[in-house]
PDB file of N, CA and C in Angstrom:
ATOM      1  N   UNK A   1      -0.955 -25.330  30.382  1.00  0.00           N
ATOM      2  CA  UNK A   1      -0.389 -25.050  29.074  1.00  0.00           C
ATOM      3  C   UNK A   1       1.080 -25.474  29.110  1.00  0.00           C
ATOM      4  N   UNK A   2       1.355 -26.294  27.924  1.00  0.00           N
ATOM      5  CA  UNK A   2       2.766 -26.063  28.369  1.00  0.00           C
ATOM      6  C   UNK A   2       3.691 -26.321  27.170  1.00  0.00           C
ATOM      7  N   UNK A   3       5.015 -26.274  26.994  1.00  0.00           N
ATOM      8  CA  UNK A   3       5.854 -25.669  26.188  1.00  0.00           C
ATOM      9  C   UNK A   3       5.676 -25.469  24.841  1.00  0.00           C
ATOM     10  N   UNK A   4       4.784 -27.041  24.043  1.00  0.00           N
ATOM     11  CA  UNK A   4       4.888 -27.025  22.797  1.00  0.00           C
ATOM     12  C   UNK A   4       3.770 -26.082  22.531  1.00  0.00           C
ATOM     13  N   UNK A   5       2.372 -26.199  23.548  1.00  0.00           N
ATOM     14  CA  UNK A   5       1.422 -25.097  22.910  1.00  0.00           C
ATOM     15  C   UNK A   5       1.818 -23.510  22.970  1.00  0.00           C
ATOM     16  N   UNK A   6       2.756 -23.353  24.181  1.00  0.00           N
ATOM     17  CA  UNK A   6       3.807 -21.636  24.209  1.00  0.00           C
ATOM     18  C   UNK A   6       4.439 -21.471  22.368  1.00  0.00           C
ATOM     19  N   UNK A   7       4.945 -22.645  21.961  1.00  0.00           N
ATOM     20  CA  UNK A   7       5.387 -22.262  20.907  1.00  0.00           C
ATOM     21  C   UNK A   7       5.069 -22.365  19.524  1.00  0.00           C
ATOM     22  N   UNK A   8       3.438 -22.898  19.941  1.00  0.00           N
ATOM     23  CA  UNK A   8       2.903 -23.146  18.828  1.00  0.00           C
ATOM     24  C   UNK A   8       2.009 -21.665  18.604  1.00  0.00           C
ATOM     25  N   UNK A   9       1.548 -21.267  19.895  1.00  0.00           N
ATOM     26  CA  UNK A   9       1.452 -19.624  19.612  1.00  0.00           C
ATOM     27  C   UNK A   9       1.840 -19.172  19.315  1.00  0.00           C
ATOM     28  N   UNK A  10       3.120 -19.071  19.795  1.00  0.00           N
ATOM     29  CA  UNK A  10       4.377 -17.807  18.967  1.00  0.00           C
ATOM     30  C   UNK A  10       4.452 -17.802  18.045  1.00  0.00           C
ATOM     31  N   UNK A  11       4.513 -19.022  17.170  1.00  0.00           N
ATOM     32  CA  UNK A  11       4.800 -19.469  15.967  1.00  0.00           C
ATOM     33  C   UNK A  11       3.480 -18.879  15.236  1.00  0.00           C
ATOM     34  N   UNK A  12       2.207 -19.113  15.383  1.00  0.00           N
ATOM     35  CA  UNK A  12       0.728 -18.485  14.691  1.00  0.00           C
ATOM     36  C   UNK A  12       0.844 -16.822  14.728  1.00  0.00           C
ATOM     37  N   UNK A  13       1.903 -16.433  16.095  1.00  0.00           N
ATOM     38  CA  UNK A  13       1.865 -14.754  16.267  1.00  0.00           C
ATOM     39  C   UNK A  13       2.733 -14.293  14.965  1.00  0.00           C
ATOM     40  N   UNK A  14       3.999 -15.121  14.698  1.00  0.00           N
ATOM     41  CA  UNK A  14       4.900 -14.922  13.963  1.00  0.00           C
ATOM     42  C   UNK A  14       4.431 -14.448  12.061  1.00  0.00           C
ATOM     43  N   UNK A  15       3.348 -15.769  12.164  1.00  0.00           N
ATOM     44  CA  UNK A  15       3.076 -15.643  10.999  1.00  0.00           C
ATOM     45  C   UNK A  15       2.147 -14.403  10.671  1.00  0.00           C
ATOM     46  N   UNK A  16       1.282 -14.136  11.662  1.00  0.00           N
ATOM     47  CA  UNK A  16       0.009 -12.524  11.361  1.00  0.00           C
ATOM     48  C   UNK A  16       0.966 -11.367  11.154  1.00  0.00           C
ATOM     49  N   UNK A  17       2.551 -11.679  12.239  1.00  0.00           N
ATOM     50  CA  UNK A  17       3.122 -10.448  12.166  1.00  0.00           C
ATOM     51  C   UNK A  17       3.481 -10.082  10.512  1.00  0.00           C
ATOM     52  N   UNK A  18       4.027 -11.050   9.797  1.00  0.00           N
ATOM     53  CA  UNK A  18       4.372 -11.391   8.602  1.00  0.00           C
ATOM     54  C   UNK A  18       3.741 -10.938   7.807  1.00  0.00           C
ATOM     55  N   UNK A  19       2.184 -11.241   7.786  1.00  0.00           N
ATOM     56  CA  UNK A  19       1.393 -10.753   6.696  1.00  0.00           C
ATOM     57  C   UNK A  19       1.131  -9.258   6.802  1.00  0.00           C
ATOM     58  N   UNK A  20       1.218  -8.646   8.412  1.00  0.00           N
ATOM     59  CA  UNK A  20       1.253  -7.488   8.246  1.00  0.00           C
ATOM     60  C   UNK A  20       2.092  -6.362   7.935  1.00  0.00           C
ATOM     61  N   UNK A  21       3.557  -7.285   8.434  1.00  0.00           N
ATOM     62  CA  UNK A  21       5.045  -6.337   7.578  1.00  0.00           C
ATOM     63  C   UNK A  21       4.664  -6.301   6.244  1.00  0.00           C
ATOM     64  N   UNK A  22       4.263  -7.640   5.689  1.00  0.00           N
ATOM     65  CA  UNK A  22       4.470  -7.376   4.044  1.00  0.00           C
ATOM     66  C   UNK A  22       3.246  -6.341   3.601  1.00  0.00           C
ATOM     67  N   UNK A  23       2.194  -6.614   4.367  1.00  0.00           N
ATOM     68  CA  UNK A  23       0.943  -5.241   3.579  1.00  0.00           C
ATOM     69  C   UNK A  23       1.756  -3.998   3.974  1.00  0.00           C
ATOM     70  N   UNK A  24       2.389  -3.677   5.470  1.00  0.00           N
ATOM     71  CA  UNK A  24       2.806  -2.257   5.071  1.00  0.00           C
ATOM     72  C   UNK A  24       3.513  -2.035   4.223  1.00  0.00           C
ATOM     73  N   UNK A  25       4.968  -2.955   3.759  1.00  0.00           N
ATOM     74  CA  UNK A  25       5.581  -2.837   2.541  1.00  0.00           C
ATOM     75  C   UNK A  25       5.086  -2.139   1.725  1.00  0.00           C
ATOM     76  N   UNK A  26       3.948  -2.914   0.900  1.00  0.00           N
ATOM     77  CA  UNK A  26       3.278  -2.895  -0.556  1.00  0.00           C
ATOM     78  C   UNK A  26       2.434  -1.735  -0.262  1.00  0.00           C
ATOM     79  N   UNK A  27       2.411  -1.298   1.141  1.00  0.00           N
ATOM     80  CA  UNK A  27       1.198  -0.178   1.193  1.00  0.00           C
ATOM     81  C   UNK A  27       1.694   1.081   0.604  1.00  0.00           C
ATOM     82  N   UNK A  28       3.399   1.644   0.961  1.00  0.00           N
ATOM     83  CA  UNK A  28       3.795   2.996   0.746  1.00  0.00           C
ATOM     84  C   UNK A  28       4.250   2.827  -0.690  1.00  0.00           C
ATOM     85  N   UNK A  29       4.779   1.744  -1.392  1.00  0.00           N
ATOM     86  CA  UNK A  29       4.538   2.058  -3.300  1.00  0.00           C
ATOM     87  C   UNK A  29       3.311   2.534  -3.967  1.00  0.00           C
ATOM     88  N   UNK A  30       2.025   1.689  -3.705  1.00  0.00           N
ATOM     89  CA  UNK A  30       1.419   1.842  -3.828  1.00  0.00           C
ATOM     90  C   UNK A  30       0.324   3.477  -3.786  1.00  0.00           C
ATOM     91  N   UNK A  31       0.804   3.813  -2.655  1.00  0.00           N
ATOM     92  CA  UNK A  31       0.347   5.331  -2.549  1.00  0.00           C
ATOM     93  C   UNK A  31       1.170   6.097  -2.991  1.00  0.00           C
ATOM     94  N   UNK A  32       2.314   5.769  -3.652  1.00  0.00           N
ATOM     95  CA  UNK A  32       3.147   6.608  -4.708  1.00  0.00           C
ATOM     96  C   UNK A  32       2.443   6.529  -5.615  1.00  0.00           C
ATOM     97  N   UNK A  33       1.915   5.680  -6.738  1.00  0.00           N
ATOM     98  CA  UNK A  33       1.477   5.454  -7.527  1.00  0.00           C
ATOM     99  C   UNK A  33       0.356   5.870  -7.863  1.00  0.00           C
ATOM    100  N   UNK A  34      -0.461   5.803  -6.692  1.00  0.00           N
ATOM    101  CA  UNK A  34      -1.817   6.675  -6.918  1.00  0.00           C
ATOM    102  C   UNK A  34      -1.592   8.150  -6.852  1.00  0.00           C
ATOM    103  N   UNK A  35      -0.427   8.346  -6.275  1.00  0.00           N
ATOM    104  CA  UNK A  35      -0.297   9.710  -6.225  1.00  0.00           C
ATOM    105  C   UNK A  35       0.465  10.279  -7.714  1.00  0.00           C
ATOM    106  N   UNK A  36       0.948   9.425  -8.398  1.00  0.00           N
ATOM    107  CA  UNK A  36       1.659  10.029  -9.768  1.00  0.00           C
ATOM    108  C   UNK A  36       0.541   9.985 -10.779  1.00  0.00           C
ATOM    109  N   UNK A  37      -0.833   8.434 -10.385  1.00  0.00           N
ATOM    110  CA  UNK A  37      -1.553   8.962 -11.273  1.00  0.00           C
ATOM    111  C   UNK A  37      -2.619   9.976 -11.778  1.00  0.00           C
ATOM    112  N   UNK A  38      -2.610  10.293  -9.812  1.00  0.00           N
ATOM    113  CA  UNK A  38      -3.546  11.189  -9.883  1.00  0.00           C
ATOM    114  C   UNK A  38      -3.404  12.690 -10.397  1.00  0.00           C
ATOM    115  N   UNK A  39      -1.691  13.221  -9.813  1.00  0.00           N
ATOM    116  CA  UNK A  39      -0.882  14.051 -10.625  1.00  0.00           C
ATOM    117  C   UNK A  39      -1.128  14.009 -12.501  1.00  0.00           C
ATOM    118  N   UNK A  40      -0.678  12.866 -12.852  1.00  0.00           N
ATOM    119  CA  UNK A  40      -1.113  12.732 -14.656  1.00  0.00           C
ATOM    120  C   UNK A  40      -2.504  12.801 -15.074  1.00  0.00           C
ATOM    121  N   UNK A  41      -3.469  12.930 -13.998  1.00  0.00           N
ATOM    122  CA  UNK A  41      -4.698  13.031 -14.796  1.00  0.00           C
ATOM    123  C   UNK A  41      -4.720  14.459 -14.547  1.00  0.00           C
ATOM    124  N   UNK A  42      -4.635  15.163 -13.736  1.00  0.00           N
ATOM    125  CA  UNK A  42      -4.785  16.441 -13.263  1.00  0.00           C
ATOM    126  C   UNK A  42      -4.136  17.525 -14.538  1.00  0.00           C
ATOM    127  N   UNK A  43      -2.640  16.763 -14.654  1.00  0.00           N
ATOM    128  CA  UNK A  43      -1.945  17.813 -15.798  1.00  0.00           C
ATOM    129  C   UNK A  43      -2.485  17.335 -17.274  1.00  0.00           C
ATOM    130  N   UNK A  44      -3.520  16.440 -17.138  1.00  0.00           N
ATOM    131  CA  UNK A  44      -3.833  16.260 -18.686  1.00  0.00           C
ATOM    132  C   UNK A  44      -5.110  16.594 -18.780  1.00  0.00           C
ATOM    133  N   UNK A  45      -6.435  17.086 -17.150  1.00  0.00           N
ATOM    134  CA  UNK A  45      -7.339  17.412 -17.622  1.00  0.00           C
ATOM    135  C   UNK A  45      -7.175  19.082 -17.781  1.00  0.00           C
ATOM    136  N   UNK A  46      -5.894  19.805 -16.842  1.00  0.00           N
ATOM    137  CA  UNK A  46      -5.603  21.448 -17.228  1.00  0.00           C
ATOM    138  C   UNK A  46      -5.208  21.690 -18.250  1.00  0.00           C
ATOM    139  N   UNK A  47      -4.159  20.793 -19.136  1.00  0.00           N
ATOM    140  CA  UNK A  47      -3.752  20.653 -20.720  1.00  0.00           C
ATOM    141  C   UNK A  47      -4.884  20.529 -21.327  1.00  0.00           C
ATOM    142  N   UNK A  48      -5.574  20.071 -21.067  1.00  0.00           N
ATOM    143  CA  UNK A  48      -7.646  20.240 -22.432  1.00  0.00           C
ATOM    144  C   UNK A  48      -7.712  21.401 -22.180  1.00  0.00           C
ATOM    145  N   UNK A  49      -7.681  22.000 -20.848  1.00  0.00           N
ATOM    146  CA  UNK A  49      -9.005  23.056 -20.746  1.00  0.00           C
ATOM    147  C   UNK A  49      -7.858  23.948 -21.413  1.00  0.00           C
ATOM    148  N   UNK A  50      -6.458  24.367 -20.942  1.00  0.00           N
ATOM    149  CA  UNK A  50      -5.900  25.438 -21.856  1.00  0.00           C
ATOM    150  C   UNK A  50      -5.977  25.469 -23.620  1.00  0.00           C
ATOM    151  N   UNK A  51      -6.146  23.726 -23.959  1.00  0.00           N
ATOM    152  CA  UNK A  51      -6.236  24.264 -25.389  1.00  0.00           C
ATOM    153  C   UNK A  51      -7.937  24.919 -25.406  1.00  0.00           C
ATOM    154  N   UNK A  52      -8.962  24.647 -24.863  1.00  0.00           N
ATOM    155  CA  UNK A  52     -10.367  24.995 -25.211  1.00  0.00           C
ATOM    156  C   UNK A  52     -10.193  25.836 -24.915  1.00  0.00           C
ATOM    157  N   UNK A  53      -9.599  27.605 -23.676  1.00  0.00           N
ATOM    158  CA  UNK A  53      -9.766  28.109 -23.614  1.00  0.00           C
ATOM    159  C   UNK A  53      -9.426  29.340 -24.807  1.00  0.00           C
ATOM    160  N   UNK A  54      -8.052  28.536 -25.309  1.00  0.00           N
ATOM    161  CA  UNK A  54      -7.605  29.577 -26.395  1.00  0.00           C
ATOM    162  C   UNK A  54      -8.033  29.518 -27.601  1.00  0.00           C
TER     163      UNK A  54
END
């Protein structure tokens, strides 16, 4: 093996690392989001039931 294929690996390692920084990025907004919408459905299906109960 020798130098250019050493850095033609590194270079293929470089790029997987890449795609996986950027998914964790996009991963922790994302679970904000599901978490605010899941919050807004919650306070809008207890807002029905208080008006039906009264």
């Amino acid at each position: 093996m020798d130098c250019d294929q050493l850095i033609q690996i590194i270079q293929n390692m470089q790029k997987g690392k890449d795609w996986i920084d950027i998914s964790a990025a996009l991963l922790t907004p994302m679970i904000g989001v599901i978490a605010i919408m899941i919050a807004y459905f919650q306070w809008k299906t207890n807002r029905a039931r208080l008006k039906n109960e009264r």
